[in-house]
C-alpha atoms as a PDB file:
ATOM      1  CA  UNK A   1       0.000   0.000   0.000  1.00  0.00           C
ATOM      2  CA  UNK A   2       1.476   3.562  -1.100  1.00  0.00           C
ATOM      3  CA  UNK A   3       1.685   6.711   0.679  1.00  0.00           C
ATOM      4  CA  UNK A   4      -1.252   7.751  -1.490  1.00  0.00           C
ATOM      5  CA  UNK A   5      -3.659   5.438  -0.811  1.00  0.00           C
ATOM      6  CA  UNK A   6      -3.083   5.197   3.207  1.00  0.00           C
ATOM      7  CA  UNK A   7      -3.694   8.576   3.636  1.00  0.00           C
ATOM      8  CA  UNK A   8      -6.810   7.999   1.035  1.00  0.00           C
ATOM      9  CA  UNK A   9      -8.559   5.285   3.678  1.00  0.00           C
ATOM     10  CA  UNK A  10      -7.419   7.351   6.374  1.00  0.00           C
ATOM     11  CA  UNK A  11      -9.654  10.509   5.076  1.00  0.00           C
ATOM     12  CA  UNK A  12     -12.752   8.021   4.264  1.00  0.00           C
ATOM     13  CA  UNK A  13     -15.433   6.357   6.575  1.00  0.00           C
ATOM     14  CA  UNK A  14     -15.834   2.390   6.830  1.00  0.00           C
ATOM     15  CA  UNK A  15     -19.135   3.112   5.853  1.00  0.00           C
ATOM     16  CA  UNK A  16     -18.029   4.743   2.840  1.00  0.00           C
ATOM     17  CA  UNK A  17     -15.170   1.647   2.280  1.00  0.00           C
ATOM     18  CA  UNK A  18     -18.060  -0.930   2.624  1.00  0.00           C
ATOM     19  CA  UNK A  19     -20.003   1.044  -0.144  1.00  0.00           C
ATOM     20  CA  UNK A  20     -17.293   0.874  -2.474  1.00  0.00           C
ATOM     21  CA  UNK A  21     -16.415  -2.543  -1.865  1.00  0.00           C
ATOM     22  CA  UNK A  22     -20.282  -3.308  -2.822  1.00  0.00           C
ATOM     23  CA  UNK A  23     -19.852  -1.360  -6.246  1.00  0.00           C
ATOM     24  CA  UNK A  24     -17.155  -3.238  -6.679  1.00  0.00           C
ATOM     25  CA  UNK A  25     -18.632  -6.956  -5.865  1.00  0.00           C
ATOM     26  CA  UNK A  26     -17.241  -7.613  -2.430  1.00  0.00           C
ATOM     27  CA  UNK A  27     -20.112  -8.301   0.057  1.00  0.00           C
ATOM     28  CA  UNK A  28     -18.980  -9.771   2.968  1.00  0.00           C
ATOM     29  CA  UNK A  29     -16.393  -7.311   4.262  1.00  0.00           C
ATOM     30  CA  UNK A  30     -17.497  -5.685   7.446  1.00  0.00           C
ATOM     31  CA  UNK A  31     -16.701  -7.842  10.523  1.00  0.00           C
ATOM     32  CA  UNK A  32     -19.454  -8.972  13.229  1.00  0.00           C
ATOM     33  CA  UNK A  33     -19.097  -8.365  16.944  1.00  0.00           C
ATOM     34  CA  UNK A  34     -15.632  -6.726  16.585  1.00  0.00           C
ATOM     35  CA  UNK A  35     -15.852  -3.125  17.741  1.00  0.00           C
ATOM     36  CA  UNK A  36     -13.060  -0.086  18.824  1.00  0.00           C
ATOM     37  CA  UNK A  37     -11.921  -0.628  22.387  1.00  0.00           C
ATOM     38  CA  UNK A  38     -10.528   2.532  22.637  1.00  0.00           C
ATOM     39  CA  UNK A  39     -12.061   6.122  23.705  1.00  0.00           C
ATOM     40  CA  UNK A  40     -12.160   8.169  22.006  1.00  0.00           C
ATOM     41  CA  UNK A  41     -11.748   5.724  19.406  1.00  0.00           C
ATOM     42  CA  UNK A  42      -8.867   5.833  17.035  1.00  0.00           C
ATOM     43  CA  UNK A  43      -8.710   5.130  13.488  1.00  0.00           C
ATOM     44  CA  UNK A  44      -6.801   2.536  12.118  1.00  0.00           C
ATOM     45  CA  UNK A  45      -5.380   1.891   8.451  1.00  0.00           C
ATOM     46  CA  UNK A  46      -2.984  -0.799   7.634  1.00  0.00           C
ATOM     47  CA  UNK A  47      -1.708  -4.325   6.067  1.00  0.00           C
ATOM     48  CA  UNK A  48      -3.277  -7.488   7.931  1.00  0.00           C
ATOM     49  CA  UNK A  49      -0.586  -9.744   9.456  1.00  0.00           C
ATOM     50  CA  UNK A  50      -2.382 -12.536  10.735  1.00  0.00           C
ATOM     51  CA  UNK A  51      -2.642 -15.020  13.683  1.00  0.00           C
ATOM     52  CA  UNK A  52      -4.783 -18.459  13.819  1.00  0.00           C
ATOM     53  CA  UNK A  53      -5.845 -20.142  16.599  1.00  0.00           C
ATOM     54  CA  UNK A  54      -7.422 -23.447  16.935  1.00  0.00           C
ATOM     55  CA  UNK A  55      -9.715 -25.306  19.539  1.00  0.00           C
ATOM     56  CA  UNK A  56      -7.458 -26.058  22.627  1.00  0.00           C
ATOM     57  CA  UNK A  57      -5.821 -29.587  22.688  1.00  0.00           C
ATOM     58  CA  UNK A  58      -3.885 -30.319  25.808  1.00  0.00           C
ATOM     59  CA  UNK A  59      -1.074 -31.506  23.918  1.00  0.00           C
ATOM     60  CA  UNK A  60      -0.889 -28.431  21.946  1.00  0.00           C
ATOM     61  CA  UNK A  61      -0.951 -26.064  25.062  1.00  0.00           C
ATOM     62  CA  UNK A  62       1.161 -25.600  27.972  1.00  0.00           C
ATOM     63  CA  UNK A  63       2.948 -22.988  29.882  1.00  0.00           C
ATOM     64  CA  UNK A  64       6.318 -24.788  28.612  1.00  0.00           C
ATOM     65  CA  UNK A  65       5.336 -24.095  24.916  1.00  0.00           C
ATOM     66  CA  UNK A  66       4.902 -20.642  25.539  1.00  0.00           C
ATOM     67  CA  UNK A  67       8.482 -20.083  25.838  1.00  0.00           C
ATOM     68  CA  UNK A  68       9.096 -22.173  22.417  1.00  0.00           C
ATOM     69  CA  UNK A  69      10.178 -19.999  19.264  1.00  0.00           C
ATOM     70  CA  UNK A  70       7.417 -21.962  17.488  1.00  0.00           C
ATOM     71  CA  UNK A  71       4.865 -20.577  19.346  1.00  0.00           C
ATOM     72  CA  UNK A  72       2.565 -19.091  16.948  1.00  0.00           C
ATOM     73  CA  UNK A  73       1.260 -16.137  19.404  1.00  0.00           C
ATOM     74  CA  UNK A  74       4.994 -15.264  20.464  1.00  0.00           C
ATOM     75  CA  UNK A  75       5.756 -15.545  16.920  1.00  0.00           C
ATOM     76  CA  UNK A  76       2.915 -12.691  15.185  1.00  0.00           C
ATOM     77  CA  UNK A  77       3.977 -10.731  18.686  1.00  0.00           C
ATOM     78  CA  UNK A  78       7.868 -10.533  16.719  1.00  0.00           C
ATOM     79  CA  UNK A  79       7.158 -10.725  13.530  1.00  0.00           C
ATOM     80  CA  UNK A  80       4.395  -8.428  12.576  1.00  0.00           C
ATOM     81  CA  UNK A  81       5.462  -5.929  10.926  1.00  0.00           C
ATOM     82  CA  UNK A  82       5.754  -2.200  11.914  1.00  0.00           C
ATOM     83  CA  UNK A  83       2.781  -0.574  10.291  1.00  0.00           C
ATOM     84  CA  UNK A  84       0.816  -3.668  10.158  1.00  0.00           C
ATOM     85  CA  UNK A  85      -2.792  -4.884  12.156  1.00  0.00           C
ATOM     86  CA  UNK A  86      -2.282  -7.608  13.780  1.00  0.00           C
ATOM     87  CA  UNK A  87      -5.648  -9.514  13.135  1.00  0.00           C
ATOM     88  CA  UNK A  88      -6.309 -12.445  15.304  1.00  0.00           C
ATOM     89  CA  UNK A  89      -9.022 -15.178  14.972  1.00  0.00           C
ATOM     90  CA  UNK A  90     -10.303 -15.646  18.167  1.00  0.00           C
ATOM     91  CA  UNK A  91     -12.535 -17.472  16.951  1.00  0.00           C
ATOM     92  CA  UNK A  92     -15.794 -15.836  17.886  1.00  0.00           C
ATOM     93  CA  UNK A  93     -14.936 -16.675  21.908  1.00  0.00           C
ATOM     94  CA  UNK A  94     -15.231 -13.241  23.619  1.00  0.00           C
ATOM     95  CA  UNK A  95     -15.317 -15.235  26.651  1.00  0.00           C
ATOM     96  CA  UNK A  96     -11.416 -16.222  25.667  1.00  0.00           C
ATOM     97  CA  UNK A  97      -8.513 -13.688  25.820  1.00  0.00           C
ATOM     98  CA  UNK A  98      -5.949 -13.762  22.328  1.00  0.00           C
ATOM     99  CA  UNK A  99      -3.791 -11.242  24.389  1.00  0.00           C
ATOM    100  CA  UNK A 100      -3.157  -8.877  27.630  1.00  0.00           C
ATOM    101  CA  UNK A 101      -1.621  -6.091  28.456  1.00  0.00           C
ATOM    102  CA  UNK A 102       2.226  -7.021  28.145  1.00  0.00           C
ATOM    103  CA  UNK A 103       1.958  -8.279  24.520  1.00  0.00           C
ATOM    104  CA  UNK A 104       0.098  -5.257  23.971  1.00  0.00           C
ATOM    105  CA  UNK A 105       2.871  -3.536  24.789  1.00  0.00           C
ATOM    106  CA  UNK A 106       5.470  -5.058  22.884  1.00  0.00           C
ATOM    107  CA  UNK A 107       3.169  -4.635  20.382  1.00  0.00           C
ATOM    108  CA  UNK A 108       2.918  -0.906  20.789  1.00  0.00           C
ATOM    109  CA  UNK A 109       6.961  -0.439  20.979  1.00  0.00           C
ATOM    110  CA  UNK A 110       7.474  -2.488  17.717  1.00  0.00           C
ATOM    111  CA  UNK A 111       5.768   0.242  15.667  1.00  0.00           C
ATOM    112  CA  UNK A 112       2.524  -2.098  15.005  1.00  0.00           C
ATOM    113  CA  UNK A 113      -0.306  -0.121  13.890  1.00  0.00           C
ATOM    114  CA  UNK A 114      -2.869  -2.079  16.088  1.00  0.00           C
ATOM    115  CA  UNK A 115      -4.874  -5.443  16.866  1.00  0.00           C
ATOM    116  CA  UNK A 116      -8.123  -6.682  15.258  1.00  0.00           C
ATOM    117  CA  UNK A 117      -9.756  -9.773  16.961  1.00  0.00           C
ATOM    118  CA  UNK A 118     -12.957 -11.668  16.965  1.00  0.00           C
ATOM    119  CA  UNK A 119     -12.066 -12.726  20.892  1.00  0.00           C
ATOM    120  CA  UNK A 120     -11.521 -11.194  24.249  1.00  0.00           C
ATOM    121  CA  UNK A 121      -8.629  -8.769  25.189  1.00  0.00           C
ATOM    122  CA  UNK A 122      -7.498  -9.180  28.689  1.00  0.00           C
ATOM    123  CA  UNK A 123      -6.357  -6.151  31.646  1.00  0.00           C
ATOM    124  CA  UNK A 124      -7.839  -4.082  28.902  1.00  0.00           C
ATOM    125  CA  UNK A 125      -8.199  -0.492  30.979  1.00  0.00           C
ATOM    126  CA  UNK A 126      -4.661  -1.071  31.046  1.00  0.00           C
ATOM    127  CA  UNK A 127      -4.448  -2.060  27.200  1.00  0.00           C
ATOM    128  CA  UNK A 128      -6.928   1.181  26.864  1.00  0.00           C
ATOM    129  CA  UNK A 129      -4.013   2.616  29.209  1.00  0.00           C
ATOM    130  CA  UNK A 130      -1.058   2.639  26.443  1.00  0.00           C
ATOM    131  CA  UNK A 131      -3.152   3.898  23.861  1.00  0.00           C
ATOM    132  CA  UNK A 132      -2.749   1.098  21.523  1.00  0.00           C
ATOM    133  CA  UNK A 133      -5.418   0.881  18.839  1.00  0.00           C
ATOM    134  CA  UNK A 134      -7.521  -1.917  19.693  1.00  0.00           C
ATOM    135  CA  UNK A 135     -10.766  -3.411  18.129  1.00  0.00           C
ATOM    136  CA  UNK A 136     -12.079  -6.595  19.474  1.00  0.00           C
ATOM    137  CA  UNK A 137     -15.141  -8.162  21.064  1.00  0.00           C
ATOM    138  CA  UNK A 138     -14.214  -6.893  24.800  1.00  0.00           C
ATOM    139  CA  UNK A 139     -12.668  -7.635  28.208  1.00  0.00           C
ATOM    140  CA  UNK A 140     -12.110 -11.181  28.593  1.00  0.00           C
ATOM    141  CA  UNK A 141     -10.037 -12.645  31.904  1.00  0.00           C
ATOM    142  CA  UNK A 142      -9.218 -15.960  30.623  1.00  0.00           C
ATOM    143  CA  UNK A 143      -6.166 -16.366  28.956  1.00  0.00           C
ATOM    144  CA  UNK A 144      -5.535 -17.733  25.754  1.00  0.00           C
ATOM    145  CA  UNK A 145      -4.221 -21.183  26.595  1.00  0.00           C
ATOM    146  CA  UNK A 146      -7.690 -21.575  28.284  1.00  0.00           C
ATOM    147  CA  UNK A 147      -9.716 -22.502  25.336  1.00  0.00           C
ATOM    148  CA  UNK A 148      -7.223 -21.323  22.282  1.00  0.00           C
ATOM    149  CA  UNK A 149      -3.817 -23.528  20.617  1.00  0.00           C
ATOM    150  CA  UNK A 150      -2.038 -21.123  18.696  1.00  0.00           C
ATOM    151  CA  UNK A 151      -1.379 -22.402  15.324  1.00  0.00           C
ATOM    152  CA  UNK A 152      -0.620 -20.242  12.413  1.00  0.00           C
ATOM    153  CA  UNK A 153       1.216 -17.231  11.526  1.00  0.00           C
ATOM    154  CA  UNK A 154       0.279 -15.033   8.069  1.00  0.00           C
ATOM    155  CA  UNK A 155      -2.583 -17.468   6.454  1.00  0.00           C
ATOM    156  CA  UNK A 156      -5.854 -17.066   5.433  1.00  0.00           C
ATOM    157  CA  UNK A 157      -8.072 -16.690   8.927  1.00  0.00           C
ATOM    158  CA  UNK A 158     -11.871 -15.637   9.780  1.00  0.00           C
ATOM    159  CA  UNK A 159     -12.173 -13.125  12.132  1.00  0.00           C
ATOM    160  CA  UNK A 160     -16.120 -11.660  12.591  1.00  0.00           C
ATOM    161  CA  UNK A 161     -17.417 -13.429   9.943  1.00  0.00           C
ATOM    162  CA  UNK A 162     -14.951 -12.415   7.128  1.00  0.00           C
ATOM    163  CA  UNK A 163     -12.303 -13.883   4.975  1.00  0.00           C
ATOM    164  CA  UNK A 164      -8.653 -11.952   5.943  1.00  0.00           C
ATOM    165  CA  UNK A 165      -5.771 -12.683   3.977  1.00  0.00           C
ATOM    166  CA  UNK A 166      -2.530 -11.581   4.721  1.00  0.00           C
ATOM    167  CA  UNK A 167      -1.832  -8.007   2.841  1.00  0.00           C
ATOM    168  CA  UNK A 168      -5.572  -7.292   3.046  1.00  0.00           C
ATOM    169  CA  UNK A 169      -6.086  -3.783   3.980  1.00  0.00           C
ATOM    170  CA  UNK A 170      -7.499  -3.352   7.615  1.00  0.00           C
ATOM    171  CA  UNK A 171      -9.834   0.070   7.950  1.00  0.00           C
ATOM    172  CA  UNK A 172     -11.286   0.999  11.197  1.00  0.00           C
ATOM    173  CA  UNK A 173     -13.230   3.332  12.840  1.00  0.00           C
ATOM    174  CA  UNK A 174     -16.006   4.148  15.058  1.00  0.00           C
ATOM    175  CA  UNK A 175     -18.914   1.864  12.793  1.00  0.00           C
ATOM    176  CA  UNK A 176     -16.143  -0.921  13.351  1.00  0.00           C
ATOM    177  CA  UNK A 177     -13.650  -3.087  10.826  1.00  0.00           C
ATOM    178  CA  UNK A 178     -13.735  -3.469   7.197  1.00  0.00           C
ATOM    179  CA  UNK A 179     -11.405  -5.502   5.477  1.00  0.00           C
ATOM    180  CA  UNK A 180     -10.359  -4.345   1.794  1.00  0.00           C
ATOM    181  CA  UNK A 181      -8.714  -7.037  -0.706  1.00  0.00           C
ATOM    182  CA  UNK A 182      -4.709  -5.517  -1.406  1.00  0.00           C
ATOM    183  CA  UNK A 183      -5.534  -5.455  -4.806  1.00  0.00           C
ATOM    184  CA  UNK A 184      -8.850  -3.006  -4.332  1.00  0.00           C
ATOM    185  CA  UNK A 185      -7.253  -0.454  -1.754  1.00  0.00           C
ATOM    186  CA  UNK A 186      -6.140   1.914  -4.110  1.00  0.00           C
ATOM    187  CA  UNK A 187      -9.331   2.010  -6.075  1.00  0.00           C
ATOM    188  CA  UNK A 188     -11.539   2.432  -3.152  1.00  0.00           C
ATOM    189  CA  UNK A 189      -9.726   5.229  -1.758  1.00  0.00           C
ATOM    190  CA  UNK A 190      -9.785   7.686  -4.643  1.00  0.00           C
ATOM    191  CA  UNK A 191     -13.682   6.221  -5.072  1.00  0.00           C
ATOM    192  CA  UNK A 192     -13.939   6.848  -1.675  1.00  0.00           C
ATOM    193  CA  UNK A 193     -13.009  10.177  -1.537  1.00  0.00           C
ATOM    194  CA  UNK A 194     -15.529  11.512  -4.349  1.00  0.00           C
ATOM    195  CA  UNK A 195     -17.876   9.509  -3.288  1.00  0.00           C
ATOM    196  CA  UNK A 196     -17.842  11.577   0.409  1.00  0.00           C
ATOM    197  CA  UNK A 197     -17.229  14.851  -1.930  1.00  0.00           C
ATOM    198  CA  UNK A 198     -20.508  14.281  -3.300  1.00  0.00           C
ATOM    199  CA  UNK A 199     -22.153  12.798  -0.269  1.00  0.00           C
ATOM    200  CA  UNK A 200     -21.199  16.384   1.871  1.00  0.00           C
ATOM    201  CA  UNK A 201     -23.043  18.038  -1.403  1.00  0.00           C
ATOM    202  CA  UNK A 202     -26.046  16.165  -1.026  1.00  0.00           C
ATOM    203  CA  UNK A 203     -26.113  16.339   2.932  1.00  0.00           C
ATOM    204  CA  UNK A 204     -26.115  20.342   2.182  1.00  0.00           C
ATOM    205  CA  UNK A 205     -28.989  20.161  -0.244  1.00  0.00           C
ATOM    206  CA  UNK A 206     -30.800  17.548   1.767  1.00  0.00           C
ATOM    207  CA  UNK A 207     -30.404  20.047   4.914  1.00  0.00           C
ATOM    208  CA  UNK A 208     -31.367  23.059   2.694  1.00  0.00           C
ATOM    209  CA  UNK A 209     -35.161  21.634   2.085  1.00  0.00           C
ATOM    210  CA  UNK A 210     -34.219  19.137  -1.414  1.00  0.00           C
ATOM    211  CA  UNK A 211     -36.177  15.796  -0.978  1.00  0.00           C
ATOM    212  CA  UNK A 212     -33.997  12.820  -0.499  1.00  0.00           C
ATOM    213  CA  UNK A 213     -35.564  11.582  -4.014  1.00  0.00           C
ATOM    214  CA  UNK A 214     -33.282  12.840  -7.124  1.00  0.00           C
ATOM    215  CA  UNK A 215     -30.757  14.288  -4.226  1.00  0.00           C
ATOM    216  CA  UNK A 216     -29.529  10.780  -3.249  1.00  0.00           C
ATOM    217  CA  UNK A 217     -29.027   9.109  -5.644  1.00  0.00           C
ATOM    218  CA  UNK A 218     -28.533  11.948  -7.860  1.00  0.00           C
ATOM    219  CA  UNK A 219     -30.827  12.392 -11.101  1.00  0.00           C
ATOM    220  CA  UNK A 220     -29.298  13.908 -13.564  1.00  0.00           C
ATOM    221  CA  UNK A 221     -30.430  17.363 -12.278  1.00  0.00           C
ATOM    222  CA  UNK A 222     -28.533  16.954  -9.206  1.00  0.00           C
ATOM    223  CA  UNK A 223     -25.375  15.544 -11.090  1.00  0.00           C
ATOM    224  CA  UNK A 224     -25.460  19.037 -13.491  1.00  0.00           C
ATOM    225  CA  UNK A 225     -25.586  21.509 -10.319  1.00  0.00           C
ATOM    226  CA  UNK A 226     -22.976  18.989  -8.097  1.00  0.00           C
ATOM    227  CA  UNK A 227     -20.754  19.795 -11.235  1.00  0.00           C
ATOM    228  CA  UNK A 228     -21.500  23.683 -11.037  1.00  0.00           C
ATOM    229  CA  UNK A 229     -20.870  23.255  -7.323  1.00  0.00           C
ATOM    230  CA  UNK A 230     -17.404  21.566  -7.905  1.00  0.00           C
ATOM    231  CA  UNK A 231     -15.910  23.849 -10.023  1.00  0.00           C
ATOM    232  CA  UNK A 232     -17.608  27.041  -7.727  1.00  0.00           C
ATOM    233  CA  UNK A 233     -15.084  25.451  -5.242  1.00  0.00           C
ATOM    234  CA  UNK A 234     -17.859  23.739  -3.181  1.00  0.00           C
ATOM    235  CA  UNK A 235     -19.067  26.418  -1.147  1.00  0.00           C
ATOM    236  CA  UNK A 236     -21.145  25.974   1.214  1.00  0.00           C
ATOM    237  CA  UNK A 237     -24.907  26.119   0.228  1.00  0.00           C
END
């Protein structure tokens, strides 16, 4: 993702991401029951490095394998990349921590953008503390090793409901997480951006008295004066 674009989705609403994705055939984009942990909340833009966990086996989990360099958790806590979200499928257990507030941490000094999860986020006031960006399905005690196995670093995961491939674009805001495929991002930011020019046109007309019919969407009446308005300099109406 260029300069360009990242500072395109960080201008632009998820809402306004999701619309664009629909225009351009991608449905199922917006994740379920993953929502911004932070307040105020914080935007977030950035590549998905992700993190797979699987049903706990008691041969796959112990305290001992924490320590191991294979551990899959340790591992995305190292190796994502400064920049990236670190998206973890907790699969759907918000009862079921995928980190606390130490990995946070080392999270946070590494330069990582932030964490998107499907599960629980333990000593989160003091996650919410560091000012980490943070979007997940809320305070969980438990620990991982509880009810997760780590098992995968940078593969295809699920996390809320969608499909997240490593390099997808992660978008966040207050309305929650979309996920944008890599080879989209570009596209749906410059969309994005006249598609919220226009919207702030309409919103003004639509505020000024104009029915919402022929306003939004435009008729062709509306698209001639948006056109007038552009090149006026959009002033305000």
């Amino acid at each position: 993702m260029d300069q360009k674009t990242y500072d395109g989705l960080m201008q632009i609403s998820v809402a306004t991401v999701t619309m664009q994705l629909l225009k351009k055939g991608i449905r199922n984009t917006a994740m379920v029951g993953v929502r911004p942990l932070n307040l105020p909340h914080q935007k977030i833009v950035g590549p998905a490095y992700t993190l797979r966990f699987v049903p706990y086996r008691e041969d796959l989990v112990s305290l001992e394998k924490l320590a191991s360099l294979e551990n899959a958790q340790r591992r995305a806590i190292e190796e994502a990349t400064p920049g990236a979200v670190l998206v973890a499928d907790g699969r759907g257990r918000a009862d079921i921590a995928v980190l606390g507030d130490i990995l946070i941490e080392r999270l946070k000094v590494r330069g990582v953008a932030g964490l998107v999860t499907d599960g629980g986020i333990r000593d989160l006031q003091e996650c919410q503390g560091s000012g980490f960006t943070m979007y997940g399905a809320g305070a969980a005690a438990p620990a991982s090793l509880v009810g997760h196995a780590p098992a995968e670093v940078q593969c295809a995961i699920g996390c809320g409901g969608v499909a997240v491939i490593p390099g997808d674009v992660i978008v966040g805001d207050g309305d929650g997480i979309v996920v944008i495929p890599a080879a989209l991002a570009a596209a749906v930011a410059s969309d994005g951006i006249e598609q919220e020019r226009f919207e702030r046109y309409a919103k003004m007309k639509v505020a000024g008295g104009a029915p919402a019919y022929g306003t939004y969407p435009p008729n062709a009446q509306t698209k001639a004066a948006y056109q007038d308005w552009l090149k006026a300099g959009e002033p305000d109406l």
